[in-house]
PDB file of N, CA and C in Angstrom:
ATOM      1  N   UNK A   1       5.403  -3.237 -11.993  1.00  0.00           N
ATOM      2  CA  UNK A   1       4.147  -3.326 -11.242  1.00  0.00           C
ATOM      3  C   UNK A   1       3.780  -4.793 -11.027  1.00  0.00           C
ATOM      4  N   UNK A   2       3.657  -5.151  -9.533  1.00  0.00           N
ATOM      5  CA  UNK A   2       2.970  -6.438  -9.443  1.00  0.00           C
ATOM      6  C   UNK A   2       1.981  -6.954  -9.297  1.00  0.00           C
ATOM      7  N   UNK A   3       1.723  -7.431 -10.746  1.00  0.00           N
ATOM      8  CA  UNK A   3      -0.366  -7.734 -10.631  1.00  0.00           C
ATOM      9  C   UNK A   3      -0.593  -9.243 -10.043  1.00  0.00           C
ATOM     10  N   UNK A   4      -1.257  -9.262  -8.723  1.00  0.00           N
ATOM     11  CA  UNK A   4      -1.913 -10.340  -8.323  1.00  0.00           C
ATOM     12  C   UNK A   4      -3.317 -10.278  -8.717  1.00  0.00           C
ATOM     13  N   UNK A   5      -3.876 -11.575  -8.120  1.00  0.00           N
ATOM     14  CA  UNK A   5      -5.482 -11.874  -8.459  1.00  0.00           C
ATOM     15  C   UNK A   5      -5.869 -10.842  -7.493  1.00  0.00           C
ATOM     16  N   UNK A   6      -5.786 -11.084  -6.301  1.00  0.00           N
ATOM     17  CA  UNK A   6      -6.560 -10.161  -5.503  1.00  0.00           C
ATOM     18  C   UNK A   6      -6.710  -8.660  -5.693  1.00  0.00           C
ATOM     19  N   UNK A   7      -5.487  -8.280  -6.050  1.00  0.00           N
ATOM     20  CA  UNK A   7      -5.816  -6.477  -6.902  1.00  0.00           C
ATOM     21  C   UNK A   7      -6.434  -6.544  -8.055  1.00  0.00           C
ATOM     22  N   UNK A   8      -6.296  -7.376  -9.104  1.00  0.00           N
ATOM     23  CA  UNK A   8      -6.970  -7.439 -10.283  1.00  0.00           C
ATOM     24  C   UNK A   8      -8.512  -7.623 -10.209  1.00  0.00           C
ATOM     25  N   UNK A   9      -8.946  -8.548  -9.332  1.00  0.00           N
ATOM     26  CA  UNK A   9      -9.992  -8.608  -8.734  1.00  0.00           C
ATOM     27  C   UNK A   9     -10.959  -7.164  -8.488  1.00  0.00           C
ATOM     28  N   UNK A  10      -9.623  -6.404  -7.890  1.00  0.00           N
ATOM     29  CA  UNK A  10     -10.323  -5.308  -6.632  1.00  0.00           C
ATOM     30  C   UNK A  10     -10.465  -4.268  -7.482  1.00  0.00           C
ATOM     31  N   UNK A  11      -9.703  -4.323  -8.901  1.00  0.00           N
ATOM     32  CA  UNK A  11      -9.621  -3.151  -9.821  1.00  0.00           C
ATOM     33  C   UNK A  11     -10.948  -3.591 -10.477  1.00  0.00           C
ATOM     34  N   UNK A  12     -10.976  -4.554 -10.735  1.00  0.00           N
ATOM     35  CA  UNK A  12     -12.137  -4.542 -11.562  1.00  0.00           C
ATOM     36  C   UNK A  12     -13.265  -4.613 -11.470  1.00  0.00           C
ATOM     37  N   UNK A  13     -13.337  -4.722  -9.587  1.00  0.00           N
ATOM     38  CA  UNK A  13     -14.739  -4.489  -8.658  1.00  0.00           C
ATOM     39  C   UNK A  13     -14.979  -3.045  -8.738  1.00  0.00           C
ATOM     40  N   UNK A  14     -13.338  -2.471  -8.441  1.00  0.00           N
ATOM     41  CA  UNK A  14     -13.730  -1.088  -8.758  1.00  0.00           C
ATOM     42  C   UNK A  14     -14.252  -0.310  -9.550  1.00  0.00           C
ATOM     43  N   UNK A  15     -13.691  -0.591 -10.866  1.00  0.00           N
ATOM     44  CA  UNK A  15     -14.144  -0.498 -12.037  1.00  0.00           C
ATOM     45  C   UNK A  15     -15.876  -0.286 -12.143  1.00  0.00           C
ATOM     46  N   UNK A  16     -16.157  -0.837 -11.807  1.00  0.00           N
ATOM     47  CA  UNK A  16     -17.376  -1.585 -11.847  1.00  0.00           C
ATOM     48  C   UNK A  16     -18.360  -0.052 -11.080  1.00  0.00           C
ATOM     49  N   UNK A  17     -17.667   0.711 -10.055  1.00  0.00           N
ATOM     50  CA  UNK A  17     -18.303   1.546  -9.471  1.00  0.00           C
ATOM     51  C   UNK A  17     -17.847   2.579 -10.116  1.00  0.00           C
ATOM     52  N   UNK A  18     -16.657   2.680 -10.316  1.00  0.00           N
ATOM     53  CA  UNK A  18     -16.468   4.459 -10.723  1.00  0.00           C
ATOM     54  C   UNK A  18     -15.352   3.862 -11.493  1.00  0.00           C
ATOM     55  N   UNK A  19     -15.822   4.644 -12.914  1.00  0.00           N
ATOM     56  CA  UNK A  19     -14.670   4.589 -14.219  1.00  0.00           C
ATOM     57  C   UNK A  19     -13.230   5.128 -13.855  1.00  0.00           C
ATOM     58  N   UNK A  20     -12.531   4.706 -13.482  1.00  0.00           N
ATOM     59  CA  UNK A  20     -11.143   5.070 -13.930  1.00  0.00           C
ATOM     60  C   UNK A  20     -10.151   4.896 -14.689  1.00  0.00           C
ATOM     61  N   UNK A  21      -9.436   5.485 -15.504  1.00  0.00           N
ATOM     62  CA  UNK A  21      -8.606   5.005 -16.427  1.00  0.00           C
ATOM     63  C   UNK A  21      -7.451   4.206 -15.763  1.00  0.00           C
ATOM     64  N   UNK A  22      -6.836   4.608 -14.806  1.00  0.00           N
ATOM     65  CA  UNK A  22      -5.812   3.603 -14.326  1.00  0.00           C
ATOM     66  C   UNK A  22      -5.938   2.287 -14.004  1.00  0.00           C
ATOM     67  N   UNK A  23      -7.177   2.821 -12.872  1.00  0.00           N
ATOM     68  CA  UNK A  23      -7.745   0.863 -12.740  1.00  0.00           C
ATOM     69  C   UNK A  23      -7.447   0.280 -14.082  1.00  0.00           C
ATOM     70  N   UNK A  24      -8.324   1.028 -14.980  1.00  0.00           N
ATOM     71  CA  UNK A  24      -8.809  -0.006 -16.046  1.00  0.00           C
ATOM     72  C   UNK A  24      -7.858  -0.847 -16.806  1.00  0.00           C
ATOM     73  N   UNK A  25      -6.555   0.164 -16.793  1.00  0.00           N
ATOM     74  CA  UNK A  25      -5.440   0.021 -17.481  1.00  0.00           C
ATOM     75  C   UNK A  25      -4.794  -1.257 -17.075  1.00  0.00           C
ATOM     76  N   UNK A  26      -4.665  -1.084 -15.652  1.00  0.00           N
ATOM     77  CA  UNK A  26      -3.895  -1.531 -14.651  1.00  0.00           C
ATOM     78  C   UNK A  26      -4.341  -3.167 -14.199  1.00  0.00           C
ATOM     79  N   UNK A  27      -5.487  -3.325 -14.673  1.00  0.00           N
ATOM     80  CA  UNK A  27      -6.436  -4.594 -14.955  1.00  0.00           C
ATOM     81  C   UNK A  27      -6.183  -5.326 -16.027  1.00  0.00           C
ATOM     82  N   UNK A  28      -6.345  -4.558 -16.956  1.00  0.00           N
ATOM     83  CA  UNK A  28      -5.926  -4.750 -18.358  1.00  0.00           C
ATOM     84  C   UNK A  28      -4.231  -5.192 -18.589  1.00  0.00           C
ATOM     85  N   UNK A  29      -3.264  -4.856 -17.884  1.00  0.00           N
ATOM     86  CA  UNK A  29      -2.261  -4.851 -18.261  1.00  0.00           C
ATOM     87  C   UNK A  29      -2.265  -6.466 -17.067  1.00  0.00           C
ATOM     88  N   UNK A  30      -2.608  -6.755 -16.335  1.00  0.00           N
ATOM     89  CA  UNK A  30      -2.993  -7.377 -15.557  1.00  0.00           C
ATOM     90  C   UNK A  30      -3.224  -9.028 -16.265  1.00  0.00           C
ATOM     91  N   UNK A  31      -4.096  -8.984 -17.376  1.00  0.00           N
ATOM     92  CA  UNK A  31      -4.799  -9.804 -17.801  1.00  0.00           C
ATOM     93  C   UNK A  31      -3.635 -10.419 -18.655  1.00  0.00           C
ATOM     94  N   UNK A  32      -3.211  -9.160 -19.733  1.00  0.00           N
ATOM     95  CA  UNK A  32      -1.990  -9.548 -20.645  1.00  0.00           C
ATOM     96  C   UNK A  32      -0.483 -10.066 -20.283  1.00  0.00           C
ATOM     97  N   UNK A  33      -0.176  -9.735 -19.107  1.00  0.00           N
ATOM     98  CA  UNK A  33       0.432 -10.278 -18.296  1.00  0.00           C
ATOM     99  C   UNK A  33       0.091 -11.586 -17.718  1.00  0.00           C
ATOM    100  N   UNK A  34      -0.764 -12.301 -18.043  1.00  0.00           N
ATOM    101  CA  UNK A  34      -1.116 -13.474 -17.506  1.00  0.00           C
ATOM    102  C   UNK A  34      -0.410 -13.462 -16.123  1.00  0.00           C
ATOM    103  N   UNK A  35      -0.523 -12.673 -15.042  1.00  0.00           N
ATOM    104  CA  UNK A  35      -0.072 -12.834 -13.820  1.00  0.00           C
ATOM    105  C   UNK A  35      -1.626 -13.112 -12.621  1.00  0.00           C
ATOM    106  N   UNK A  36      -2.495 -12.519 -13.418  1.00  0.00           N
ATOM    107  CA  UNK A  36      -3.751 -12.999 -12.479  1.00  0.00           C
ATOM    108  C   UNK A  36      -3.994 -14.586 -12.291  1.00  0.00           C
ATOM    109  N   UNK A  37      -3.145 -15.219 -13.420  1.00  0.00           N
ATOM    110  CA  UNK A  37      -3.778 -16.909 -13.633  1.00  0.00           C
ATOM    111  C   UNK A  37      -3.259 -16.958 -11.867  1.00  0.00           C
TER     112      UNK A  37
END
């Protein structure tokens, strides 16, 4: 899976409106991946 800023961004805007576990995950895995830097 390829996490950029701009999806990580968009997951976690999403997030923000309606709980989902994937976003959240998918953000999260995002972060630990240091691929958003």
């Amino acid at each position: 899976a390829h996490c950029t800023v701009p999806r990580c961004y968009s997951a976690a805007f999403a997030t923000v409106h309606t709980f989902l576990p994937p976003v959240i995950l998918f953000c999260l895995c995002c972060f630990l991946l240091s691929s958003c830097l």
